[in-house]
PDB file of N, CA and C in Angstrom:
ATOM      1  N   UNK A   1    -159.952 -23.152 164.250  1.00  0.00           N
ATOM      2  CA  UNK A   1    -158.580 -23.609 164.232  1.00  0.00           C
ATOM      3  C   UNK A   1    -157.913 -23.211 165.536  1.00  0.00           C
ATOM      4  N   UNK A   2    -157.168 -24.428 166.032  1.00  0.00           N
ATOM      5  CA  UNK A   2    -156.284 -23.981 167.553  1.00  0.00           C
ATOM      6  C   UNK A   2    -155.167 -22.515 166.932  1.00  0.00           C
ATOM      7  N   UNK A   3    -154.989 -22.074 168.281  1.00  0.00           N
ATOM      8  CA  UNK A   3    -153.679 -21.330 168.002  1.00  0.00           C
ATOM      9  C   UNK A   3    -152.470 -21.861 167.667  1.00  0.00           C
ATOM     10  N   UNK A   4    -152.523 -22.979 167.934  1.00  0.00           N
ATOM     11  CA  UNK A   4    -151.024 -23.836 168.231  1.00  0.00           C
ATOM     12  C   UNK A   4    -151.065 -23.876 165.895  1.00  0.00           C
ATOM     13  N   UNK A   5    -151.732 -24.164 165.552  1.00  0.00           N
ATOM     14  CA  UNK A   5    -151.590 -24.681 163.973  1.00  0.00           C
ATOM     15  C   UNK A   5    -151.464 -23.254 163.529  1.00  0.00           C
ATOM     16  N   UNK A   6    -151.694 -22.009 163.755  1.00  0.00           N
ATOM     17  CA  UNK A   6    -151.252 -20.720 163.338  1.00  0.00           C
ATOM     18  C   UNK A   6    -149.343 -20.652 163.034  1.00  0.00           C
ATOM     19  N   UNK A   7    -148.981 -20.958 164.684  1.00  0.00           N
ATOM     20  CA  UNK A   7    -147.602 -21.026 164.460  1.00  0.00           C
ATOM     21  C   UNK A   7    -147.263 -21.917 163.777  1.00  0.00           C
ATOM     22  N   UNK A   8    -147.657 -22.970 163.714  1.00  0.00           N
ATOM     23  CA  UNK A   8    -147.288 -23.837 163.131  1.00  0.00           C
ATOM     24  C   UNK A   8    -146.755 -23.386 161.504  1.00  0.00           C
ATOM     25  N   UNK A   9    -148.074 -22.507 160.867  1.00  0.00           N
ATOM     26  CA  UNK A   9    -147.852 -22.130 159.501  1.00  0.00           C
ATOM     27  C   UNK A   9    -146.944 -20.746 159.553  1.00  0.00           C
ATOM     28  N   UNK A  10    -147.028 -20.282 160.074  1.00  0.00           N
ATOM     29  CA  UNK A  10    -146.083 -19.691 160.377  1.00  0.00           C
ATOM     30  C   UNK A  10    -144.642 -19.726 160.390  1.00  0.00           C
ATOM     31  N   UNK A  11    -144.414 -20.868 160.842  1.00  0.00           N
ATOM     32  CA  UNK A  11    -142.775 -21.594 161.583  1.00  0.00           C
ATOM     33  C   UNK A  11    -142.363 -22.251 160.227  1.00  0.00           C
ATOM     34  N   UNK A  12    -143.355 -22.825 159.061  1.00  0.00           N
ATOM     35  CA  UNK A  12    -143.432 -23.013 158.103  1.00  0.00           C
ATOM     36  C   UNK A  12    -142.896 -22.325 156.838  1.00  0.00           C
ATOM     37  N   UNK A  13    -143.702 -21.093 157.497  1.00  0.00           N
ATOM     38  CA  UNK A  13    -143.781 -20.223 156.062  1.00  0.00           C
ATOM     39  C   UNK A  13    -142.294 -19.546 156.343  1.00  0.00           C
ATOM     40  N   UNK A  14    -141.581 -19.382 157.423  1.00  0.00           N
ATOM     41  CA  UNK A  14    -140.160 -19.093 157.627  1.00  0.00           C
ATOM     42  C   UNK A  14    -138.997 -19.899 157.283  1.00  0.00           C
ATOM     43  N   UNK A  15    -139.831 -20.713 157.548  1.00  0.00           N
ATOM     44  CA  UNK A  15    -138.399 -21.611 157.022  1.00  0.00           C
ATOM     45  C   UNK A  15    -138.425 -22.335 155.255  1.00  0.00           C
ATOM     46  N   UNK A  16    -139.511 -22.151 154.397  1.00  0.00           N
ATOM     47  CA  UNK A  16    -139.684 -21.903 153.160  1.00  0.00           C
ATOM     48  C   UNK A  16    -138.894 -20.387 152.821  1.00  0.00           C
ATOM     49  N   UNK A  17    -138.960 -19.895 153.375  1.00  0.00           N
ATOM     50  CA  UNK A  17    -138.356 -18.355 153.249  1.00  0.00           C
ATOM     51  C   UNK A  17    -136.954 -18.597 153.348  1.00  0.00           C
ATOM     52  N   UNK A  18    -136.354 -19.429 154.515  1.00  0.00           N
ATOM     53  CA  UNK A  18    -135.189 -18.970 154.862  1.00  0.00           C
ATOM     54  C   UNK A  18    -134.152 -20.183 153.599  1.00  0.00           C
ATOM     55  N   UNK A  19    -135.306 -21.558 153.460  1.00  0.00           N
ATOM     56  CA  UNK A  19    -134.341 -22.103 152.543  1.00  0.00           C
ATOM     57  C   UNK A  19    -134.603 -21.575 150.966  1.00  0.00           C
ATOM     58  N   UNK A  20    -135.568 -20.920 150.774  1.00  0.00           N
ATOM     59  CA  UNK A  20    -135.229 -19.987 149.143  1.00  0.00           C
ATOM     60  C   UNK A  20    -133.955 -18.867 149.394  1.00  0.00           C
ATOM     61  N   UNK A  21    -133.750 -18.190 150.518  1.00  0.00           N
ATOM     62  CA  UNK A  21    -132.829 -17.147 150.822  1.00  0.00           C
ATOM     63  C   UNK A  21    -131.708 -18.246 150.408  1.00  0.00           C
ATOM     64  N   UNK A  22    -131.427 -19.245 151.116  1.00  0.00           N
ATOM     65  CA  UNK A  22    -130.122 -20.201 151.100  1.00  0.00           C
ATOM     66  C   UNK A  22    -129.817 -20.434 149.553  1.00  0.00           C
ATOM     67  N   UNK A  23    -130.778 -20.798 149.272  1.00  0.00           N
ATOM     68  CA  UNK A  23    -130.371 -21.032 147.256  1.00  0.00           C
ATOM     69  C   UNK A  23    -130.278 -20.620 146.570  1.00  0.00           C
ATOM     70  N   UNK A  24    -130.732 -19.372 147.018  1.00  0.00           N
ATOM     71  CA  UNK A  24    -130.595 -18.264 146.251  1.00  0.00           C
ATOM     72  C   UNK A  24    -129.333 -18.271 146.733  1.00  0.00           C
ATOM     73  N   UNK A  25    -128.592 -17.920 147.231  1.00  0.00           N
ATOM     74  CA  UNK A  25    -127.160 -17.478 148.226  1.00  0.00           C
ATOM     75  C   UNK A  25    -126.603 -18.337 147.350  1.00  0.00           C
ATOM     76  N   UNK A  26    -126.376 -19.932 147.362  1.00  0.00           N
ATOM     77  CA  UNK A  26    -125.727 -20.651 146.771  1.00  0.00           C
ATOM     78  C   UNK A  26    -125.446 -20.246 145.387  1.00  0.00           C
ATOM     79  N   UNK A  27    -127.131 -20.143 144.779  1.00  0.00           N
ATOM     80  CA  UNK A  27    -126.990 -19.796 142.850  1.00  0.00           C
ATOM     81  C   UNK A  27    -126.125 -18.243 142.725  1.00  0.00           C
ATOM     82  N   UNK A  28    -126.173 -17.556 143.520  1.00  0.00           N
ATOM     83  CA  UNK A  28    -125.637 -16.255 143.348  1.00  0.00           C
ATOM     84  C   UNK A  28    -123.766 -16.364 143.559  1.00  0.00           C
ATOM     85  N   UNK A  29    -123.949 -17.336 144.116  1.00  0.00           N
ATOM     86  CA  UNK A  29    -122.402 -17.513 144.951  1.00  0.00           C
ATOM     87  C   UNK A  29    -121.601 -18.380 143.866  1.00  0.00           C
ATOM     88  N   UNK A  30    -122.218 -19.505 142.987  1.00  0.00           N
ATOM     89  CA  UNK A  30    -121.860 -20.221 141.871  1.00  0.00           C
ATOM     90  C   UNK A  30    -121.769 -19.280 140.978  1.00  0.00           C
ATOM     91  N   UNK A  31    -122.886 -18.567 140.514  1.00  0.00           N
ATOM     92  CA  UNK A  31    -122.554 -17.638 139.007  1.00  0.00           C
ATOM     93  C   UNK A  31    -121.346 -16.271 139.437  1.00  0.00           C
ATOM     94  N   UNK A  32    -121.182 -15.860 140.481  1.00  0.00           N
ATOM     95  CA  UNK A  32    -119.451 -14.980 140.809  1.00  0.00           C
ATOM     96  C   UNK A  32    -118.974 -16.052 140.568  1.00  0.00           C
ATOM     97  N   UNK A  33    -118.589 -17.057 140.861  1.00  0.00           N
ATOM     98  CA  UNK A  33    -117.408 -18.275 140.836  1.00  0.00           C
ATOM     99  C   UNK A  33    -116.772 -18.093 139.492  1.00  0.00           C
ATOM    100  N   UNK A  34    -118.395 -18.603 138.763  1.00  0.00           N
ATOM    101  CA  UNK A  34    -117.859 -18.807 137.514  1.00  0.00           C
ATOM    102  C   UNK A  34    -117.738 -17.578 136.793  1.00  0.00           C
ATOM    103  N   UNK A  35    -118.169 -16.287 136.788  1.00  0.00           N
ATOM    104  CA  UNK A  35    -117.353 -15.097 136.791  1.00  0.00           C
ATOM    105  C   UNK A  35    -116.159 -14.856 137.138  1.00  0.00           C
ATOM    106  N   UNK A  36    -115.757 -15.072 138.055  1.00  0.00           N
ATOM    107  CA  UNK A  36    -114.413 -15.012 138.480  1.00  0.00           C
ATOM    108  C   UNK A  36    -114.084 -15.866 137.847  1.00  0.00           C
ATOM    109  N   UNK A  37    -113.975 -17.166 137.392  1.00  0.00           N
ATOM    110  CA  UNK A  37    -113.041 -17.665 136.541  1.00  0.00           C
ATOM    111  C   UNK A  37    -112.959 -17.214 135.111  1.00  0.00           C
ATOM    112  N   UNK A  38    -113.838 -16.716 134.589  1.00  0.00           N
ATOM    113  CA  UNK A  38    -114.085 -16.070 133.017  1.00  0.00           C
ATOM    114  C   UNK A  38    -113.104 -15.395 133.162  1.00  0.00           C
ATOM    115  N   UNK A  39    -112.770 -14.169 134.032  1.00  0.00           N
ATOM    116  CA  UNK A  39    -112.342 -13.415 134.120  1.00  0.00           C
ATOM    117  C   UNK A  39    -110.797 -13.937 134.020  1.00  0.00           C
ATOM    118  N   UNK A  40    -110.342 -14.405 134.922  1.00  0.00           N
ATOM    119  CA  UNK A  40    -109.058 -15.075 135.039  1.00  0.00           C
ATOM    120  C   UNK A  40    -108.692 -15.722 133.867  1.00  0.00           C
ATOM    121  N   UNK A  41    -109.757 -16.632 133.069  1.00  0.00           N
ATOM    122  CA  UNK A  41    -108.828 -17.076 131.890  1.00  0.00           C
ATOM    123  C   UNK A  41    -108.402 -15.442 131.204  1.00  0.00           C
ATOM    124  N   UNK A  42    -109.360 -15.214 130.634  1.00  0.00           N
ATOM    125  CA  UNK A  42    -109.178 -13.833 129.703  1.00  0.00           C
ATOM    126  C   UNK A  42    -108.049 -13.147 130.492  1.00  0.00           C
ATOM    127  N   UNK A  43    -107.914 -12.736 131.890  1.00  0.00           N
ATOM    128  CA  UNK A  43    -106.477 -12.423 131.950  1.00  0.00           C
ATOM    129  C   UNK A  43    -105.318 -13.166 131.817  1.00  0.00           C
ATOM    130  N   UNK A  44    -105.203 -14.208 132.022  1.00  0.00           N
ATOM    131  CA  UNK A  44    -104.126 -15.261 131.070  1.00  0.00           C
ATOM    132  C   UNK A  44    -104.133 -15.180 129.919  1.00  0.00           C
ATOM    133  N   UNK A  45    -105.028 -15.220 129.313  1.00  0.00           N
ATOM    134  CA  UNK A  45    -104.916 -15.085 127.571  1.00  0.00           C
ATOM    135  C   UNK A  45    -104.234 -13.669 127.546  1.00  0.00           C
ATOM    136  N   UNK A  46    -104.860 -12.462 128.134  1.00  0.00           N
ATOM    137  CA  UNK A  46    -104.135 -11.450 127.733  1.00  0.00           C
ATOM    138  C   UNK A  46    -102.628 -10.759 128.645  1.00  0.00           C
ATOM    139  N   UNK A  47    -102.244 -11.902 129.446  1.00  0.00           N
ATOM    140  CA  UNK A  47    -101.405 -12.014 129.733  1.00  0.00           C
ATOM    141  C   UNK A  47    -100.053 -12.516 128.512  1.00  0.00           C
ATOM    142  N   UNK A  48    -100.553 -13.494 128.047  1.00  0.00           N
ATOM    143  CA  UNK A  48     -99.685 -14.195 126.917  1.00  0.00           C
ATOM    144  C   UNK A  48     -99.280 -13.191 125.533  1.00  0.00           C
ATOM    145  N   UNK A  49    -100.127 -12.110 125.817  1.00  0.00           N
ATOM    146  CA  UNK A  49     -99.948 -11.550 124.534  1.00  0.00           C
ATOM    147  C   UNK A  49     -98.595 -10.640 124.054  1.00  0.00           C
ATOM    148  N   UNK A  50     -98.182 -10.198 123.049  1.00  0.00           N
ATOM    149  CA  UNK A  50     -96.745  -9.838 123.399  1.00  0.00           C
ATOM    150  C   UNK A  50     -97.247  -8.158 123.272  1.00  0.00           C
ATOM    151  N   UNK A  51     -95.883  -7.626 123.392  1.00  0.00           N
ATOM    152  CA  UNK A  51     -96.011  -6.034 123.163  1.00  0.00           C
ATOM    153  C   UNK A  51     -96.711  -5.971 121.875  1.00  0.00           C
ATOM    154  N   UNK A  52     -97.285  -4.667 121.538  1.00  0.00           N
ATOM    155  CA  UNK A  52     -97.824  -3.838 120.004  1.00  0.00           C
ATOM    156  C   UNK A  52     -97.165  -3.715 119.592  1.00  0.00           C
ATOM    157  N   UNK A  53     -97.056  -4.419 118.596  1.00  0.00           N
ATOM    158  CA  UNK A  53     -96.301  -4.094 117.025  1.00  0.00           C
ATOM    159  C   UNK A  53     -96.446  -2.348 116.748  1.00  0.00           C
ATOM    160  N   UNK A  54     -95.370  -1.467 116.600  1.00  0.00           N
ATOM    161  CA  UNK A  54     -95.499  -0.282 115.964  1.00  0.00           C
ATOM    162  C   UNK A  54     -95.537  -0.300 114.475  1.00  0.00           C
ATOM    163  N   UNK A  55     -97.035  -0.071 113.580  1.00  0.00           N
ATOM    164  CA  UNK A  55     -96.732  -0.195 112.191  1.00  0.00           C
ATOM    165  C   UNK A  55     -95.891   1.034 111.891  1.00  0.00           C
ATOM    166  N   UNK A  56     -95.635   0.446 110.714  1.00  0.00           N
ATOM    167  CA  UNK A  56     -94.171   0.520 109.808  1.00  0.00           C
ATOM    168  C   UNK A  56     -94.282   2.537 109.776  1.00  0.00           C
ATOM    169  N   UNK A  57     -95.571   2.715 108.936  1.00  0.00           N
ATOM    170  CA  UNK A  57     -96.277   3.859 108.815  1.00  0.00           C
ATOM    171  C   UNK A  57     -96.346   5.239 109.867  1.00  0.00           C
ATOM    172  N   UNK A  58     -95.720   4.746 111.325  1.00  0.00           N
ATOM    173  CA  UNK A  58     -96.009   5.944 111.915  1.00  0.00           C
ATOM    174  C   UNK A  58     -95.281   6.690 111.801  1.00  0.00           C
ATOM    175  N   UNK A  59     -94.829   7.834 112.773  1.00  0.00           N
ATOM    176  CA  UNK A  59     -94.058   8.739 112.358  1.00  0.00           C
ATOM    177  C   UNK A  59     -93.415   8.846 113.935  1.00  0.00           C
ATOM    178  N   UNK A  60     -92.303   8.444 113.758  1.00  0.00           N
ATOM    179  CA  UNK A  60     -91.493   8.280 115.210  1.00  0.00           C
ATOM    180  C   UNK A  60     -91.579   9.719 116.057  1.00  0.00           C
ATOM    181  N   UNK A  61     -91.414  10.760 115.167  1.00  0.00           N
ATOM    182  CA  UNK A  61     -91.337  12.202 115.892  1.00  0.00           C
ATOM    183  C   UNK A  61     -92.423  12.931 116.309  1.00  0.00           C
ATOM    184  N   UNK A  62     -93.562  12.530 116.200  1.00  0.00           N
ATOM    185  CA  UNK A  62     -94.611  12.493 116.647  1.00  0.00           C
ATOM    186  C   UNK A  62     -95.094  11.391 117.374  1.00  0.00           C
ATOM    187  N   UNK A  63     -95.188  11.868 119.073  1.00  0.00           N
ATOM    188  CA  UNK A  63     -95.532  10.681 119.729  1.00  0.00           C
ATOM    189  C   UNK A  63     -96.946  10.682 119.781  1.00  0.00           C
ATOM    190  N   UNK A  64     -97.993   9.556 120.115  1.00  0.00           N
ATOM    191  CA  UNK A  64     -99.392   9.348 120.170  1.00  0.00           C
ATOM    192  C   UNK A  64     -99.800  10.640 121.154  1.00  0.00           C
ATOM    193  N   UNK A  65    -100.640  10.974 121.147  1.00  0.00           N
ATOM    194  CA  UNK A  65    -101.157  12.262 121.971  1.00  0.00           C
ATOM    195  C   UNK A  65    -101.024  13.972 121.171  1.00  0.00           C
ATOM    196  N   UNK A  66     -99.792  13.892 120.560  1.00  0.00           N
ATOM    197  CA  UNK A  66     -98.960  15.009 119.969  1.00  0.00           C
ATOM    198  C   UNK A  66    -100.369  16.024 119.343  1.00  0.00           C
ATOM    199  N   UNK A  67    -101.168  15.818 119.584  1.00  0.00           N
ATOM    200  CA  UNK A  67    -101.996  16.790 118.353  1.00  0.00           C
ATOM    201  C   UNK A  67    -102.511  17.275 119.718  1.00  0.00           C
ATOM    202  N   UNK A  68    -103.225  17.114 121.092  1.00  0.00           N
ATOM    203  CA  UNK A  68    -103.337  18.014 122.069  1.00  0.00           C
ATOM    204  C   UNK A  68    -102.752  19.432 122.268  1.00  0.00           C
ATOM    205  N   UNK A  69    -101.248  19.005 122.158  1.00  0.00           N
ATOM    206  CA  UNK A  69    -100.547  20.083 121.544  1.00  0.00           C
ATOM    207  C   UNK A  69    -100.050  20.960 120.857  1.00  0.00           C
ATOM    208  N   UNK A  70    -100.458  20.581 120.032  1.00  0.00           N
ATOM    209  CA  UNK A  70    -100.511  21.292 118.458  1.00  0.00           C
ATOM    210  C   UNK A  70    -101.158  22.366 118.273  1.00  0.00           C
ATOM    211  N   UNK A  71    -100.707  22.996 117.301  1.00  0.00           N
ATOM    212  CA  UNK A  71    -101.425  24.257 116.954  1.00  0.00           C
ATOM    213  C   UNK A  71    -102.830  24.148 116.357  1.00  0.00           C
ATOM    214  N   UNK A  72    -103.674  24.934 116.408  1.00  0.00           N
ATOM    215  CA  UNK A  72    -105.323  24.826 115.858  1.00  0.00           C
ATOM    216  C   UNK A  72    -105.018  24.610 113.997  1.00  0.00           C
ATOM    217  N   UNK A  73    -104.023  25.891 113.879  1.00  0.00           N
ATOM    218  CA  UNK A  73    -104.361  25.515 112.535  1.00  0.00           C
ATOM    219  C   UNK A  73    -103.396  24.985 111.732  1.00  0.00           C
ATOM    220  N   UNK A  74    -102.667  24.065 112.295  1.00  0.00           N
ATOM    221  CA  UNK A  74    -102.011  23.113 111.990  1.00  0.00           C
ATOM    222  C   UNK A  74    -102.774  22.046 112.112  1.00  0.00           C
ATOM    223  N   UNK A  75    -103.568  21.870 113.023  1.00  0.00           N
ATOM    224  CA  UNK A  75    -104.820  20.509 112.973  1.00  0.00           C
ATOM    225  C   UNK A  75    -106.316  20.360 111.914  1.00  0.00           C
ATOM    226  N   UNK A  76    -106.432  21.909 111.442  1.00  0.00           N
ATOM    227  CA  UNK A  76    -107.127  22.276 110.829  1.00  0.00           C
ATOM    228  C   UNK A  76    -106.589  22.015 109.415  1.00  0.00           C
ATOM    229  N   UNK A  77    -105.116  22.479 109.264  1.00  0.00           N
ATOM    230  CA  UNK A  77    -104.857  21.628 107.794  1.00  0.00           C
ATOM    231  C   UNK A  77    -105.351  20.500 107.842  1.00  0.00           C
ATOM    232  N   UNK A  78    -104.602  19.714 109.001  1.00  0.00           N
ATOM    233  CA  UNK A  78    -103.969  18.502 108.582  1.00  0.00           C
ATOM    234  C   UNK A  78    -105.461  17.730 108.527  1.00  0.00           C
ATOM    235  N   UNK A  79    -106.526  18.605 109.362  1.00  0.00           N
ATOM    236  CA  UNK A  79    -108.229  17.521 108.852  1.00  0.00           C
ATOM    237  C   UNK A  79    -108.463  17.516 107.470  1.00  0.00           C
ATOM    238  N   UNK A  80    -108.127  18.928 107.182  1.00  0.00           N
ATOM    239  CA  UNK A  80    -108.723  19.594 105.694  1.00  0.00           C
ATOM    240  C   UNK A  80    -108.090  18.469 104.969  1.00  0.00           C
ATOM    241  N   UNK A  81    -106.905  18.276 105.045  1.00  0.00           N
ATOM    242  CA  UNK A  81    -106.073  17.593 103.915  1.00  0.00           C
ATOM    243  C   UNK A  81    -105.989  15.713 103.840  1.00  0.00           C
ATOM    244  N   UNK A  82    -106.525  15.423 105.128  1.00  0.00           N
ATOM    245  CA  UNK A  82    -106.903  14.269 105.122  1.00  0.00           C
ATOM    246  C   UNK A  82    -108.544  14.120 104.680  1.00  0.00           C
ATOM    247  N   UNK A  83    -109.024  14.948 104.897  1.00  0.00           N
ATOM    248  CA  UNK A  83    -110.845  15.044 104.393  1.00  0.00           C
ATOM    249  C   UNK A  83    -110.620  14.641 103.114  1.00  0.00           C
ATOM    250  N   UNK A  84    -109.944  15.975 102.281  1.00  0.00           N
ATOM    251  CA  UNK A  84    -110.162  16.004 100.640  1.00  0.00           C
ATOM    252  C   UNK A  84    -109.545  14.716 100.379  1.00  0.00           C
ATOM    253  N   UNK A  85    -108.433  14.148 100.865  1.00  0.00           N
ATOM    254  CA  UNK A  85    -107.475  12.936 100.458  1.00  0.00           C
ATOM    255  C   UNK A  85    -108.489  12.015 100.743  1.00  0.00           C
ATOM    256  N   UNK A  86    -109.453  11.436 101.595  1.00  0.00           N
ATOM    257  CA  UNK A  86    -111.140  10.601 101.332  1.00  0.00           C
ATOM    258  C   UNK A  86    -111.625  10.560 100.679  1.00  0.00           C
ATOM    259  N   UNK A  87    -112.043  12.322 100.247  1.00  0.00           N
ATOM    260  CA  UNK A  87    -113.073  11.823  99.241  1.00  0.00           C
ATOM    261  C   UNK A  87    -112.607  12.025  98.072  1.00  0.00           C
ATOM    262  N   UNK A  88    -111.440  12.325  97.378  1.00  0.00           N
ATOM    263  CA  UNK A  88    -110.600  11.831  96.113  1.00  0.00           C
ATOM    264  C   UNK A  88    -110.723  10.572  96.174  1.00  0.00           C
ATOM    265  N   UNK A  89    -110.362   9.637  97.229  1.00  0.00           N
ATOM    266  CA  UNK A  89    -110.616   8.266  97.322  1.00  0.00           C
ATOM    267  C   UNK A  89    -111.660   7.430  97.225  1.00  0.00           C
ATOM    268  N   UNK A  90    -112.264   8.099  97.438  1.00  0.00           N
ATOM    269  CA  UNK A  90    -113.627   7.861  97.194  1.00  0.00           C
ATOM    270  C   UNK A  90    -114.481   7.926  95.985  1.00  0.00           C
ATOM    271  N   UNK A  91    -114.140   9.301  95.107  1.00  0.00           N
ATOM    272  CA  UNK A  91    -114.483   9.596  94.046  1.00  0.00           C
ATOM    273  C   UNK A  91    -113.726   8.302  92.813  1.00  0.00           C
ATOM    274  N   UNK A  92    -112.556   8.373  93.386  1.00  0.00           N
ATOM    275  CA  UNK A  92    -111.608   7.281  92.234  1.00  0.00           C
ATOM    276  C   UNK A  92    -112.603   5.729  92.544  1.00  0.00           C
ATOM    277  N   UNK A  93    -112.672   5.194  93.279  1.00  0.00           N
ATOM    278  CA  UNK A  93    -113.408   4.407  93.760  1.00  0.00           C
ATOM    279  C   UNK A  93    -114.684   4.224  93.118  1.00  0.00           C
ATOM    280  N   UNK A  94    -115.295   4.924  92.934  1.00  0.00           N
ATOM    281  CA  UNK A  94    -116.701   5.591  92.360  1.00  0.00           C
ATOM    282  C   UNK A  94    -116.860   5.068  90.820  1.00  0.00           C
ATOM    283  N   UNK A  95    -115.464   6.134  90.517  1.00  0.00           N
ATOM    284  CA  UNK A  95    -115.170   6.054  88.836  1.00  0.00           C
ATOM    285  C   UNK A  95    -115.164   4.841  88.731  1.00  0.00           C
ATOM    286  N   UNK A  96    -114.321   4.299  89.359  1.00  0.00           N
ATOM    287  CA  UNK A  96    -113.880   2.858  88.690  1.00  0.00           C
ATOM    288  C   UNK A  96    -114.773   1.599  88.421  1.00  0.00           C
ATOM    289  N   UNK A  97    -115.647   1.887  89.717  1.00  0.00           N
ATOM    290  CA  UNK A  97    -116.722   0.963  90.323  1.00  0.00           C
ATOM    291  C   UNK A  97    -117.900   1.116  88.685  1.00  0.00           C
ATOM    292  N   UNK A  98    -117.896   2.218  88.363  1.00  0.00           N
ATOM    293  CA  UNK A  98    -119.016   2.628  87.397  1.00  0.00           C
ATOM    294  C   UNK A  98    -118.435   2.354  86.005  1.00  0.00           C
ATOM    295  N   UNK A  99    -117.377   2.322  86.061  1.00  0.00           N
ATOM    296  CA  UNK A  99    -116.112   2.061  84.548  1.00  0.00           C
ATOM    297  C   UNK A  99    -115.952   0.708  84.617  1.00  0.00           C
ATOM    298  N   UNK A 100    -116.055   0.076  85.499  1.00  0.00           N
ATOM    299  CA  UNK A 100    -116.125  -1.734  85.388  1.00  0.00           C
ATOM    300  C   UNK A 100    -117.416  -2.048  85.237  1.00  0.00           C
ATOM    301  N   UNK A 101    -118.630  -1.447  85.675  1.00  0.00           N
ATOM    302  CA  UNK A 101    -120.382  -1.894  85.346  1.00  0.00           C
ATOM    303  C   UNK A 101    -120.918  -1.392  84.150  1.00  0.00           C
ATOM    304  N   UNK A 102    -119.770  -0.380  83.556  1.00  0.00           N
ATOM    305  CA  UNK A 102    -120.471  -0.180  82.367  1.00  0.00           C
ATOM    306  C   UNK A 102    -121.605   1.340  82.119  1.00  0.00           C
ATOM    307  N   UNK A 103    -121.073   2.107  83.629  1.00  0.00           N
ATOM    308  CA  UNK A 103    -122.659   2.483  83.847  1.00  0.00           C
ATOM    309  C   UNK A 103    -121.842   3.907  83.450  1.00  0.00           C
ATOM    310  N   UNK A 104    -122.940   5.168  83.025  1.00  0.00           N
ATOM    311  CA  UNK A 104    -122.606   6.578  82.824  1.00  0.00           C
ATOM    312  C   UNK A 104    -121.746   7.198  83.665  1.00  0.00           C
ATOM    313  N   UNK A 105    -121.149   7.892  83.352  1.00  0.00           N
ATOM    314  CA  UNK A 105    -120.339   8.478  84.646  1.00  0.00           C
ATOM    315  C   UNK A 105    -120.877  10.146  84.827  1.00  0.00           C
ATOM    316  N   UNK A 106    -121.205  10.460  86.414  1.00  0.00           N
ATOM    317  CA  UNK A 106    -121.665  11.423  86.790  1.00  0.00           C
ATOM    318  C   UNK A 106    -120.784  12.382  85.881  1.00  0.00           C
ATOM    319  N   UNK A 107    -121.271  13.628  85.773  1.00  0.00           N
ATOM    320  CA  UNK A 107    -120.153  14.912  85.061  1.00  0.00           C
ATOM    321  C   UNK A 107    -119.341  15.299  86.541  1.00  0.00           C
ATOM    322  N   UNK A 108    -119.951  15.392  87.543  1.00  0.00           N
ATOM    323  CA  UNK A 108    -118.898  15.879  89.022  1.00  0.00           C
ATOM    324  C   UNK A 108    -117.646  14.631  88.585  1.00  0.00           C
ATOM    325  N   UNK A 109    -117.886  13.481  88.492  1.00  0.00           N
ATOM    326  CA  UNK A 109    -117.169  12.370  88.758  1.00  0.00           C
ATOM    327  C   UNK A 109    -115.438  12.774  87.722  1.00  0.00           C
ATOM    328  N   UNK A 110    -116.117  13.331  86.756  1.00  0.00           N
ATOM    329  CA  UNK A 110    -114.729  13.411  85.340  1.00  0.00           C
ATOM    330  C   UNK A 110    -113.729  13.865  86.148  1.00  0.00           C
ATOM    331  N   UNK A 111    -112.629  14.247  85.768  1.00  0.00           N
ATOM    332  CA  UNK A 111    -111.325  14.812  86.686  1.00  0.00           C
ATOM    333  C   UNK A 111    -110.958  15.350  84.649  1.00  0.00           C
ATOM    334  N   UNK A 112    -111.442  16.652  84.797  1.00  0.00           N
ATOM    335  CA  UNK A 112    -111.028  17.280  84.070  1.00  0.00           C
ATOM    336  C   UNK A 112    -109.794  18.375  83.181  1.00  0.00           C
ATOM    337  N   UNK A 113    -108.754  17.954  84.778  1.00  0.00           N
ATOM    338  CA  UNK A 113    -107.198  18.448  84.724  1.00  0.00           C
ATOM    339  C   UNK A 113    -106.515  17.874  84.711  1.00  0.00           C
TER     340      UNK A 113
END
């Protein structure tokens, strides 16, 4: 084989190279596009949205954060007393679920007071 058909494949095999680099460039450059527009609707949509409703339930004198500050065992009630207030809820739940199927009721389950 001449030298001259070396470069040749050569001069070839570069410019197969350089137009996969290009389309690639393009496909990479289309899928940000259309990223960037995803993005932009969803900030319009959450542009449109109005302020948070404060439910009815909170407690105005306590602002969000307030328990950082709080005392340990004032947070320590207030887990304790939301824990047991679960699983009373839970237990009633239980009962009832087993008092509508008909089925035995555990002896833990009775509420004997």
């Amino acid at each position: 084989m001449p030298w001259w058909s070396w470069i040749l494949i050569w001069v070839a095999l570069v410019a197969l190279s350089l137009l996969f680099y290009v389309l690639l460039g393009i496909r990479l450059f289309r899928q940000f596009m259309a990223t960037v527009k995803d993005l932009g609707a969803a900030g319009e949509k959450l542009g449109h949205l109005g302020p948070m409703d404060v439910p009815d339930d909170a407690d105005p004198a306590t602002p969000p954060g307030a328990a950082v500050f709080a005392s340990p065992t004032l947070m320590r009630h207030d887990y304790e007393a939301s824990k047991s207030s679960r699983r009373e809820m839970r237990r009633l739940r239980r009962v009832q679920r087993k008092k509508d199927r008909g089925q035995p009721q555990a002896l833990g389950d009775l509420d004997f007071t």
